[in-house]
Protein backbone atom coordinates (compact mmCIF):
# COMPACT_ATOMS: atom_id res chain seq x y z
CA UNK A 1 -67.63 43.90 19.52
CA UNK A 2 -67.95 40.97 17.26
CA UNK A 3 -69.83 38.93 19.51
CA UNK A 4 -71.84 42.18 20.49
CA UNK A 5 -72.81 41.81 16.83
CA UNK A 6 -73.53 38.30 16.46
CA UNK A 7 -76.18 38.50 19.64
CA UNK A 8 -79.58 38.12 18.66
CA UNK A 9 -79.74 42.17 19.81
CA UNK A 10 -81.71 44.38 16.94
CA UNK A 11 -80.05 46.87 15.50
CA UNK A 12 -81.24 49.85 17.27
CA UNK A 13 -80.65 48.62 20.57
CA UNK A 14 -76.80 47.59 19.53
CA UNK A 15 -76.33 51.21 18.40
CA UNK A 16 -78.33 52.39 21.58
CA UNK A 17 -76.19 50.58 24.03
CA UNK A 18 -72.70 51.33 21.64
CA UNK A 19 -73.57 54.91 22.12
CA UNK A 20 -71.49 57.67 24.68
CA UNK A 21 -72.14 60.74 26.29
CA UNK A 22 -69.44 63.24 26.20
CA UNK A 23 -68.32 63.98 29.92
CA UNK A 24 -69.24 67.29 31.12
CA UNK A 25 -65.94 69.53 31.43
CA UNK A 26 -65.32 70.47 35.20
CA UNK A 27 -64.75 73.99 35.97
CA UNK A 28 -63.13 75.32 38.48
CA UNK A 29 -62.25 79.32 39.96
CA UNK A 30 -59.83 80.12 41.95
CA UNK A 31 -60.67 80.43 45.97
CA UNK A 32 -58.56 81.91 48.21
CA UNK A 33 -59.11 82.23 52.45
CA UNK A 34 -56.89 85.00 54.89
CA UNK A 35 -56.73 84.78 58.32
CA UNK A 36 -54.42 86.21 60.53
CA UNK A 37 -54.11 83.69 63.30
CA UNK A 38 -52.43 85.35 66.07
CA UNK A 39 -50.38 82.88 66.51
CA UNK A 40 -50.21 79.48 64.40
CA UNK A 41 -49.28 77.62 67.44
CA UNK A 42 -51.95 78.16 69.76
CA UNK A 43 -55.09 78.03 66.54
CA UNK A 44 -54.02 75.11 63.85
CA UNK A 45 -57.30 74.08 65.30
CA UNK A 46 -58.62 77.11 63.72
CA UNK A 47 -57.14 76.62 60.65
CA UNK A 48 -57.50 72.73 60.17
CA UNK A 49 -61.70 73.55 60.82
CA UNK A 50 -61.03 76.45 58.47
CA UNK A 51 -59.82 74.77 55.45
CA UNK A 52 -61.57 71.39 56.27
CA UNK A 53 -65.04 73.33 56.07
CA UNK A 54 -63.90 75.97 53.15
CA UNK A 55 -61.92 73.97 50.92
CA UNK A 56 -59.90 77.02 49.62
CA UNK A 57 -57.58 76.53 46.73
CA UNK A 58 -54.82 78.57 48.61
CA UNK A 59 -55.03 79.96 52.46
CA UNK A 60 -53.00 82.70 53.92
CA UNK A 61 -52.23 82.75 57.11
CA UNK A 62 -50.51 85.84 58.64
CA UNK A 63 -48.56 87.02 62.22
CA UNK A 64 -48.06 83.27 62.72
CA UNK A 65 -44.84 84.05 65.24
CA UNK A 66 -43.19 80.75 66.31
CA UNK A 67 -44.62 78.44 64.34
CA UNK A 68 -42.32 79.13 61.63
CA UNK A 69 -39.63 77.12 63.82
CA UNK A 70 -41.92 73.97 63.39
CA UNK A 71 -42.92 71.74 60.15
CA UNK A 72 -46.47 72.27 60.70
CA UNK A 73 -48.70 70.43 57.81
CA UNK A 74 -52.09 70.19 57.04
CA UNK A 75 -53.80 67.34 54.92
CA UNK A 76 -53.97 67.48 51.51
CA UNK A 77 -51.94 70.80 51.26
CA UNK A 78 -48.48 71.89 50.87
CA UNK A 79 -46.82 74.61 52.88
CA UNK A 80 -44.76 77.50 52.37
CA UNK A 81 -43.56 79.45 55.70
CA UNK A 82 -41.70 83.01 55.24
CA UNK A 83 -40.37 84.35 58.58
CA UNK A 84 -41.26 87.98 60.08
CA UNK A 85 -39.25 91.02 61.41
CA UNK A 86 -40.07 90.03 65.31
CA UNK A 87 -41.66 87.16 66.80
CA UNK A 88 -45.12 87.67 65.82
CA UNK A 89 -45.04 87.98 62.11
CA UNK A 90 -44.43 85.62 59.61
CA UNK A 91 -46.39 84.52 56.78
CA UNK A 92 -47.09 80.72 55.80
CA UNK A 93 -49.07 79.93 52.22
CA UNK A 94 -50.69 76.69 52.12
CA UNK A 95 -51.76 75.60 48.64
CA UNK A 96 -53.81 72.08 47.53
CA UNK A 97 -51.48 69.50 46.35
CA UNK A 98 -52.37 69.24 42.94
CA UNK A 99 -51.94 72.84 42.14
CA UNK A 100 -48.62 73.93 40.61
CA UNK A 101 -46.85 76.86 42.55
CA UNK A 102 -43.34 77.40 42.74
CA UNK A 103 -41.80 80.21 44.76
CA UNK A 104 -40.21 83.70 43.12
CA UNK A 105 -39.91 85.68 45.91
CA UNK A 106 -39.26 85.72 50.07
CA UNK A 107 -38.50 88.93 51.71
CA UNK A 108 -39.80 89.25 56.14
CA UNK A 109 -43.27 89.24 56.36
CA UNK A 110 -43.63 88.86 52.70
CA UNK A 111 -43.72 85.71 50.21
CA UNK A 112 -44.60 85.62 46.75
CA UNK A 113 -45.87 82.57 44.52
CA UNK A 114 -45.97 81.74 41.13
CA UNK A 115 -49.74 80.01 40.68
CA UNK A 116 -50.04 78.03 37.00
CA UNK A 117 -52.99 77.59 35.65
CA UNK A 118 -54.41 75.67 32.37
CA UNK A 119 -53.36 79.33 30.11
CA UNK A 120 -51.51 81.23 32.16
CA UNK A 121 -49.10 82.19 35.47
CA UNK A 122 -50.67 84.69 37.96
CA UNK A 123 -48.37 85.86 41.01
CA UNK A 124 -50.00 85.27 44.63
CA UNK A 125 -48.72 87.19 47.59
CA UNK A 126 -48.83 86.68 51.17
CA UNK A 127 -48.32 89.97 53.19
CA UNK A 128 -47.66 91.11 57.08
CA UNK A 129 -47.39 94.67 57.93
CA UNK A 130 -46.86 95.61 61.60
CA UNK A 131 -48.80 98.08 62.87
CA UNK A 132 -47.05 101.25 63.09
CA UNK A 133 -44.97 100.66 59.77
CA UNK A 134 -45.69 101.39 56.21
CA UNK A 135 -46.20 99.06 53.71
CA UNK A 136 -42.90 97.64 51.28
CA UNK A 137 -43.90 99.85 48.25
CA UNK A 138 -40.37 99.17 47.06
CA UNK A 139 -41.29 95.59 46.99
CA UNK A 140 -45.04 95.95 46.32
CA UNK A 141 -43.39 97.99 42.74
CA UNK A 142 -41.56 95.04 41.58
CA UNK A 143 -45.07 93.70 40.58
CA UNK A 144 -47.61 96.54 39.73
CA UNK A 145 -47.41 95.45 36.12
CA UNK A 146 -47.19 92.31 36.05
CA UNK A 147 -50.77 89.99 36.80
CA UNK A 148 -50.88 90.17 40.63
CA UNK A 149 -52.67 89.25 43.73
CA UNK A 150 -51.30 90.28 47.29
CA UNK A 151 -53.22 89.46 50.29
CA UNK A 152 -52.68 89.94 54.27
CA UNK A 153 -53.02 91.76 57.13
CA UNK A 154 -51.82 95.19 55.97
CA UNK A 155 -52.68 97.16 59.09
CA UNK A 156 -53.76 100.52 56.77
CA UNK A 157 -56.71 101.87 57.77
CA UNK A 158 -58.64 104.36 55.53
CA UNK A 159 -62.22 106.21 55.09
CA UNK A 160 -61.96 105.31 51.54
CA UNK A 161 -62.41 101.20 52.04
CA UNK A 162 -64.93 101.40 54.95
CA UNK A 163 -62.55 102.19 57.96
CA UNK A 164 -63.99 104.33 60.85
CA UNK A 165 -59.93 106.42 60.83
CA UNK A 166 -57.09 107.06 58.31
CA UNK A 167 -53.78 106.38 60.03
CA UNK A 168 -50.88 106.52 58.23
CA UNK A 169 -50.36 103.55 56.80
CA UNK A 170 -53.46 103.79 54.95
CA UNK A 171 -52.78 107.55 53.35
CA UNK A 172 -50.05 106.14 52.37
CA UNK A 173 -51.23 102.64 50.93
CA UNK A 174 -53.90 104.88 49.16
CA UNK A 175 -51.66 107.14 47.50
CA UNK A 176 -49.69 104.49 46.55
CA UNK A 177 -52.31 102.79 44.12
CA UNK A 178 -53.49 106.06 42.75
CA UNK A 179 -50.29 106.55 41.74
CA UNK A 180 -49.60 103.06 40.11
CA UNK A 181 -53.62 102.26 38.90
CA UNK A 182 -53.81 99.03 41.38
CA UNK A 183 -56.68 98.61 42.92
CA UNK A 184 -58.10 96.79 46.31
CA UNK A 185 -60.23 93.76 46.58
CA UNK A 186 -61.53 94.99 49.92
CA UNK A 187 -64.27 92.73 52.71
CA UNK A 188 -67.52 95.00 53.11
CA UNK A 189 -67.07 94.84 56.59
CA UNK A 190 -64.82 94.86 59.74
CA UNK A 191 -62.41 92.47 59.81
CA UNK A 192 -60.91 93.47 62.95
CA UNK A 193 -62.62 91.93 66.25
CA UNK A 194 -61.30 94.92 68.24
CA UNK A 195 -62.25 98.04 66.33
CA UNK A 196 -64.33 98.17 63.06
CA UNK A 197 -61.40 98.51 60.80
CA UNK A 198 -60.89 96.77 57.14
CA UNK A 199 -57.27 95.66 57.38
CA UNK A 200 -57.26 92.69 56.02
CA UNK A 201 -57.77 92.45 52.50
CA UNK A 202 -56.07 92.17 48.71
CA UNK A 203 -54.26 95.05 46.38
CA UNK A 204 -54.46 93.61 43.09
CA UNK A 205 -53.77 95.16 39.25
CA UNK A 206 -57.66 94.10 38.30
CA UNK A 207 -60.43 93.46 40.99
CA UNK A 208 -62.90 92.77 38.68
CA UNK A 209 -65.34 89.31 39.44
CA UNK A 210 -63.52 88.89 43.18
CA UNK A 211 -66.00 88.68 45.81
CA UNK A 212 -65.54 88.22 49.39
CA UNK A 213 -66.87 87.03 52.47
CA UNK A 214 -66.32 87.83 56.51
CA UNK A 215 -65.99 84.48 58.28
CA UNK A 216 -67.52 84.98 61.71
CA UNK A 217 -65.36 81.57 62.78
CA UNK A 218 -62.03 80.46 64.77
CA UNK A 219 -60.39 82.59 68.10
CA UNK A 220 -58.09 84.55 66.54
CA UNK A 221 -58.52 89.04 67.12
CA UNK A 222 -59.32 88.67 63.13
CA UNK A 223 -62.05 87.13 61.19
CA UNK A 224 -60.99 84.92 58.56
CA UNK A 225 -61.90 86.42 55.03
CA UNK A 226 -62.94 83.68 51.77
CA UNK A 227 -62.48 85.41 48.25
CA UNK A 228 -64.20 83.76 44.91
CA UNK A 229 -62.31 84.64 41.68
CA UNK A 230 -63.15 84.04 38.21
CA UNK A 231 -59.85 82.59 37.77
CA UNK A 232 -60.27 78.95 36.57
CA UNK A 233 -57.60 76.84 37.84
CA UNK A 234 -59.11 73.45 36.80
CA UNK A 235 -61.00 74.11 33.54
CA UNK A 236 -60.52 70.33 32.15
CA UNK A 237 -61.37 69.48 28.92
CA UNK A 238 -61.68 66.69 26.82
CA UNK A 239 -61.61 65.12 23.23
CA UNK A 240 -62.44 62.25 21.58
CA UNK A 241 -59.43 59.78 20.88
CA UNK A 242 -60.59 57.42 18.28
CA UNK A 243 -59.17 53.86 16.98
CA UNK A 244 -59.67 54.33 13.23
CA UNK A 245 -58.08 50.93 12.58
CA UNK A 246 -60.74 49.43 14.36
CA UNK A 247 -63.49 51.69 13.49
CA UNK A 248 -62.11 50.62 9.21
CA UNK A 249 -61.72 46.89 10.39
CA UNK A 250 -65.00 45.99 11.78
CA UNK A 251 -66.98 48.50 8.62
CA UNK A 252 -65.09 45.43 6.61
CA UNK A 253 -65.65 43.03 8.32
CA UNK A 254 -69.77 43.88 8.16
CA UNK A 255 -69.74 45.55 4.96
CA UNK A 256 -71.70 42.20 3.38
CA UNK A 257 -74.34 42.95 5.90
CA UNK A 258 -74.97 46.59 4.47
CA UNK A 259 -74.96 45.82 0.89
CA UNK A 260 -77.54 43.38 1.65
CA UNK A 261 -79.95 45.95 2.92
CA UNK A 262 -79.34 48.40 0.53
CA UNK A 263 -81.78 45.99 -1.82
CA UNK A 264 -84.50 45.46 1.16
CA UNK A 265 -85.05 48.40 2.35
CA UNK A 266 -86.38 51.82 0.71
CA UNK A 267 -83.42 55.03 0.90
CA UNK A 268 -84.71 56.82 3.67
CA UNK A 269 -84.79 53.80 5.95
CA UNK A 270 -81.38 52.55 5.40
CA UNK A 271 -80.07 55.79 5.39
CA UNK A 272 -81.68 56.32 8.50
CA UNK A 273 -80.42 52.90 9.66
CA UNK A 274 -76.52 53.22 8.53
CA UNK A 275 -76.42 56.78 9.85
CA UNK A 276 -77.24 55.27 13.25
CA UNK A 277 -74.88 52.64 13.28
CA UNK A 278 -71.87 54.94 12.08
CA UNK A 279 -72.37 57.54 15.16
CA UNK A 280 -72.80 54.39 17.51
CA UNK A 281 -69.67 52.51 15.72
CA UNK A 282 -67.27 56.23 16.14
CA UNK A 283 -68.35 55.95 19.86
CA UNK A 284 -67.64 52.67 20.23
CA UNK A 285 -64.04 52.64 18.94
CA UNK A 286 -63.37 55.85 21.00
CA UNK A 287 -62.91 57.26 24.48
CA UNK A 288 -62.92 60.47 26.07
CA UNK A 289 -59.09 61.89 27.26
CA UNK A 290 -58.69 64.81 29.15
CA UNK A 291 -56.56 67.38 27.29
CA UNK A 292 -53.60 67.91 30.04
CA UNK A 293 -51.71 70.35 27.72
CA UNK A 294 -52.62 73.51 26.81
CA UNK A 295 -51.84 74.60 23.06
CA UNK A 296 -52.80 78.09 21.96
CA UNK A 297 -54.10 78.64 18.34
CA UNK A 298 -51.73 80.02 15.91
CA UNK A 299 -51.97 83.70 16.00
CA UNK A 300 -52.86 84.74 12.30
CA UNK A 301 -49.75 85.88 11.39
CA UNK A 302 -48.71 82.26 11.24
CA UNK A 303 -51.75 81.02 9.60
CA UNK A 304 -51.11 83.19 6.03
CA UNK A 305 -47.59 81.82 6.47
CA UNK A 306 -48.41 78.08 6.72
CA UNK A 307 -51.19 78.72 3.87
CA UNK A 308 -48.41 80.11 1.35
């Protein structure tokens, strides 16, 4: 800095070149892909081209049978593998490595996460439901009101969410959130290759800014569904971290220079002038850190107390 200042550079270039743009904070929401892969063994080429071209934050992948004998991995994700009732179900959650997830819950055909974010913990589901068989409400309870997002293959078919039939499954699935005010965060279209049925999808306690998208991709009997939430995951933010000592030390160290002006120049050009160089002088002695820790405000309670 001191030789920065004893260059033949004018003043307004020094202060130009001393100055620093705050970094623009990075936002990021939630993403989430299902597929129901028929089979992890015989369509991790699915899946790797899935996630490769997608990018999802998490992927579900349900009815994955044997695979859930084998430590299969995918790059730049970790994996979570729940076993099924017979040798086609299963469940398997891959999340991206720098997320942090830790598991709360494993029952067959069913695995539960616990997803933190920069202000708060959501639970993420992965769900299998054979066809034929009703849906764990008993299970499905333990969450209804608590912040909650269960996706899968749920084999319920009903009018209500765009199915051609109601079987059983799906009466009962419907009555089920009527009952408990959860809601579905539901494709707009077939999901099923074989029949045009919606049975892949999410129950949630709020739906509100998911959207989704049918994947007409991979080999599986099921396209693949993408869902965009409003949930940021990566909302990084920053502050400015500055060096006082310095910023005090070099003022002192050039204070001679100032009060020299002060007498050669009229007010409104040396104000103009110092102004400058303290803005350029803060950035200089400062740098931009990203806030890793997330502290809430006092709620105000705590404020009158502190103020007493």
């Amino acid at each position: 800095m001191i030789n920065e200042w004893n260059s033949r550079t004018s003043l307004s270039l020094l202060c130009k070149n001393w100055k620093k743009d705050r970094p623009k904070s990075e936002k990021q929401n939630l993403t989430l892909l299902i597929s129901n892969v028929e089979g992890l063994n015989t369509h991790v080429a699915d899946v790797d081209l899935l996630i490769a071209s997608h990018q999802p934050n998490i992927c579900i992948l349900t009815e994955i049978g044997a695979a859930i004998r084998k430590q299969i991995k995918f790059p730049n994700y970790n994996t979570i593998a729940q076993h099924g009732t017979n040798a086609f179900g299963g469940v398997i959650i891959l999340y991206q490595q720098h997320l942090k997830c830790k598991i709360i819950d494993t029952e067959a055909n069913f695995l539960m996460i616990e997803l933190t974010t920069n202000s708060e913990a959501i639970n993420i589901g992965a769900i299998y439901v054979p066809p034929n068989t009703l849906p764990p409400f008993t299970l499905l309870a333990k969450y209804h009101k608590k912040p909650f997002y269960i996706f899968g293959d749920f084999n319920a078919k009903h009018t209500d969410w765009g199915c051609k039939t109601t079987n059983t499954s799906g009466s009962h699935l419907r009555n089920w959130l009527e009952s408990t005010g959860n809601v579905m965060i539901t494709p707009t279209k077939s999901t099923s290759k074989r029949s045009n049925a919606i049975i892949n999808f999410g129950i949630t306690h709020n739906a509100s800014d998911w959207t989704s998208e049918v994947l007409n991709e991979g080999t599986s009997d099921h396209f693949p569904i993408i869902f965009q939430s409003s949930i940021a995951i990566n909302d990084e933010n920053v502050f400015r971290k500055t060096n006082w000592k310095l910023f005090n030390f070099f003022l002192y160290l050039v204070h001679e220079y100032w009060m020299s002006l002060v007498y050669n120049l009229d007010e409104q050009t040396f104000f103009s002038l110092f102004s400058s160089f303290l803005s350029a002088l803060w950035d200089k002695c400062s740098e931009y850190v990203s806030a890793t820790r997330y502290r809430k405000p006092w709620p105000p309670e705590l404020l009158l107390l502190a103020k007493v």
